[in-house]
C-alpha atoms as a PDB file:
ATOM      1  CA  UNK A   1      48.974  49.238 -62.397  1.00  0.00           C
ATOM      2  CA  UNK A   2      46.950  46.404 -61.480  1.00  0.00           C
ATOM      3  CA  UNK A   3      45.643  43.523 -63.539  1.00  0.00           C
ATOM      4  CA  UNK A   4      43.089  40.668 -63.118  1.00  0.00           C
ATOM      5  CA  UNK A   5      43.267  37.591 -65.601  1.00  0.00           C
ATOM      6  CA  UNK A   6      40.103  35.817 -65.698  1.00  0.00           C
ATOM      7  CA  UNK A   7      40.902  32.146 -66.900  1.00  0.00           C
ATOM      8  CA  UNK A   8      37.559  30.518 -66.870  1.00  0.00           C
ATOM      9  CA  UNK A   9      34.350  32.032 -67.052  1.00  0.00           C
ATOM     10  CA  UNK A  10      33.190  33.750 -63.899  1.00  0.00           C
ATOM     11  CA  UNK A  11      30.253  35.517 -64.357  1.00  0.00           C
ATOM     12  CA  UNK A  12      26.782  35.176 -66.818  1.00  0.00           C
ATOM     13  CA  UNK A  13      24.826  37.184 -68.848  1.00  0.00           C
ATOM     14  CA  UNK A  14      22.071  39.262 -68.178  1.00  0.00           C
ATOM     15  CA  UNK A  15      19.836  37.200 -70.200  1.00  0.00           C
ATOM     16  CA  UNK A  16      20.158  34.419 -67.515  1.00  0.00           C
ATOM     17  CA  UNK A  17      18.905  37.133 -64.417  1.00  0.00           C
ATOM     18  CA  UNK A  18      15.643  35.770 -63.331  1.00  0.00           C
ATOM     19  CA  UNK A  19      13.950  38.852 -62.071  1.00  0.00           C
ATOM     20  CA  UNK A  20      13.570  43.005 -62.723  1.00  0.00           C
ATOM     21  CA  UNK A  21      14.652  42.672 -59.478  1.00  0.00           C
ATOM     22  CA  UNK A  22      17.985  41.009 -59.801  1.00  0.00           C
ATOM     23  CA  UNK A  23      18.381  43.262 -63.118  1.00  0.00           C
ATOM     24  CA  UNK A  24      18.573  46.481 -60.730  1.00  0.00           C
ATOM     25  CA  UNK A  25      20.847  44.940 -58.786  1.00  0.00           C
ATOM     26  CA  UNK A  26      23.538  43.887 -61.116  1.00  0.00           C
ATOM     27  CA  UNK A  27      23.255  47.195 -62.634  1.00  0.00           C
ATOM     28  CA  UNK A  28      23.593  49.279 -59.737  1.00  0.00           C
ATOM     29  CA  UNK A  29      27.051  47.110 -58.985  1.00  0.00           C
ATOM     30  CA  UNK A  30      28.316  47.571 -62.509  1.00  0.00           C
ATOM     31  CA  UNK A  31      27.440  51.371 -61.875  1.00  0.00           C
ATOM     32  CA  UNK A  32      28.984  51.168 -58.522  1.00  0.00           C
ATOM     33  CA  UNK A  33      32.438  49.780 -60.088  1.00  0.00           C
ATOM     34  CA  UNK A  34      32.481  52.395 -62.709  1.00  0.00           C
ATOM     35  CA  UNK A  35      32.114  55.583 -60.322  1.00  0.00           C
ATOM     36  CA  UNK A  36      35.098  53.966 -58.049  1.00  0.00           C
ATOM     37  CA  UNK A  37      37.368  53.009 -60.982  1.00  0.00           C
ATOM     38  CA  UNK A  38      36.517  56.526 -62.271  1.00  0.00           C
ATOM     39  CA  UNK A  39      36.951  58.376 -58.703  1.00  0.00           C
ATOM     40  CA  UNK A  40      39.893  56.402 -58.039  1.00  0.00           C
ATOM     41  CA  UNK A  41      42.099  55.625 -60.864  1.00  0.00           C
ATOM     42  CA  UNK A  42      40.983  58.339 -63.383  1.00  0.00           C
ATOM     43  CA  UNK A  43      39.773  55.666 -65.813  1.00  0.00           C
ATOM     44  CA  UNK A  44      36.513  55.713 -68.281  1.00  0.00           C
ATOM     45  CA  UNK A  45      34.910  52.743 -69.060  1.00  0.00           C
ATOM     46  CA  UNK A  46      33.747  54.065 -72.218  1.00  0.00           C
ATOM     47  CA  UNK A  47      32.198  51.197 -73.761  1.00  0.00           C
ATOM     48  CA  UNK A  48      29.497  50.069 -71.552  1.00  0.00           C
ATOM     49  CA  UNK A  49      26.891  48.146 -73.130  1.00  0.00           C
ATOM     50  CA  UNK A  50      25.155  44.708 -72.185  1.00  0.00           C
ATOM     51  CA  UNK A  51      27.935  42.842 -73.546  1.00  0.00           C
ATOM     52  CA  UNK A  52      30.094  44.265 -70.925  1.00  0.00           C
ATOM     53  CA  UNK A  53      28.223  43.560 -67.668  1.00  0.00           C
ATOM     54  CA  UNK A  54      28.141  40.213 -66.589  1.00  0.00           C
ATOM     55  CA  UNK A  55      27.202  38.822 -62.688  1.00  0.00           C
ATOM     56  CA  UNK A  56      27.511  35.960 -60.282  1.00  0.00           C
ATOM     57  CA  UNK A  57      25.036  34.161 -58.082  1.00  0.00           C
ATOM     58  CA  UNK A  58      26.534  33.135 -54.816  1.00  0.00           C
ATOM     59  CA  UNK A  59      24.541  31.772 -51.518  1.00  0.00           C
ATOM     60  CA  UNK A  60      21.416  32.875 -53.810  1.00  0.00           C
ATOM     61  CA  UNK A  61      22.788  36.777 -54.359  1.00  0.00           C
ATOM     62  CA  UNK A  62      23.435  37.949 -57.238  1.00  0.00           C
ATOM     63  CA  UNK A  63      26.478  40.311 -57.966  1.00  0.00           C
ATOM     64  CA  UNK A  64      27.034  42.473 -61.106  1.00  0.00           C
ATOM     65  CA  UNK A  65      30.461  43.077 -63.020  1.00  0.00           C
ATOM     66  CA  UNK A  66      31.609  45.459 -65.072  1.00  0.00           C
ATOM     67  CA  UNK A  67      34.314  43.843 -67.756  1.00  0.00           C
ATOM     68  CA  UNK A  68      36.483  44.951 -70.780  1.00  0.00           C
ATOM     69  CA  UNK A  69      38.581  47.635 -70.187  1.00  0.00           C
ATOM     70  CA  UNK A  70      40.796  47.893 -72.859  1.00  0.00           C
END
């Protein structure tokens, strides 16, 4: 079983993106995440909705998450 605690705040919502662009990006990561948590631990988000797909902007690239899996 693995775990990840997130302490602080590490990613933003999608409200914040500033382009389509970066939009099809941070979905296509969250999408990404789901098919290899799927393929590989048998798990089902379940519950994906805007709420629960946040990203991060580092060196100008952005990066999408998928969060909430309980």
């Amino acid at each position: 079983v693995h775990k990840r605690v997130a302490l602080s705040p590490v990613g933003r919502p999608l409200n914040k993106l500033k382009s389509v662009y970066e939009l099809v990006i941070v979905i296509a990561d969250a999408m990404h995440c789901h098919m290899e948590i799927a393929n590989k631990c048998g798990i089902l988000h379940r519950d994906i909705s805007w709420n629960n797909v946040l990203f991060r902007r580092e060196s100008g690239l952005v990066q999408g998450m998928l969060i909430d899996f309980d």
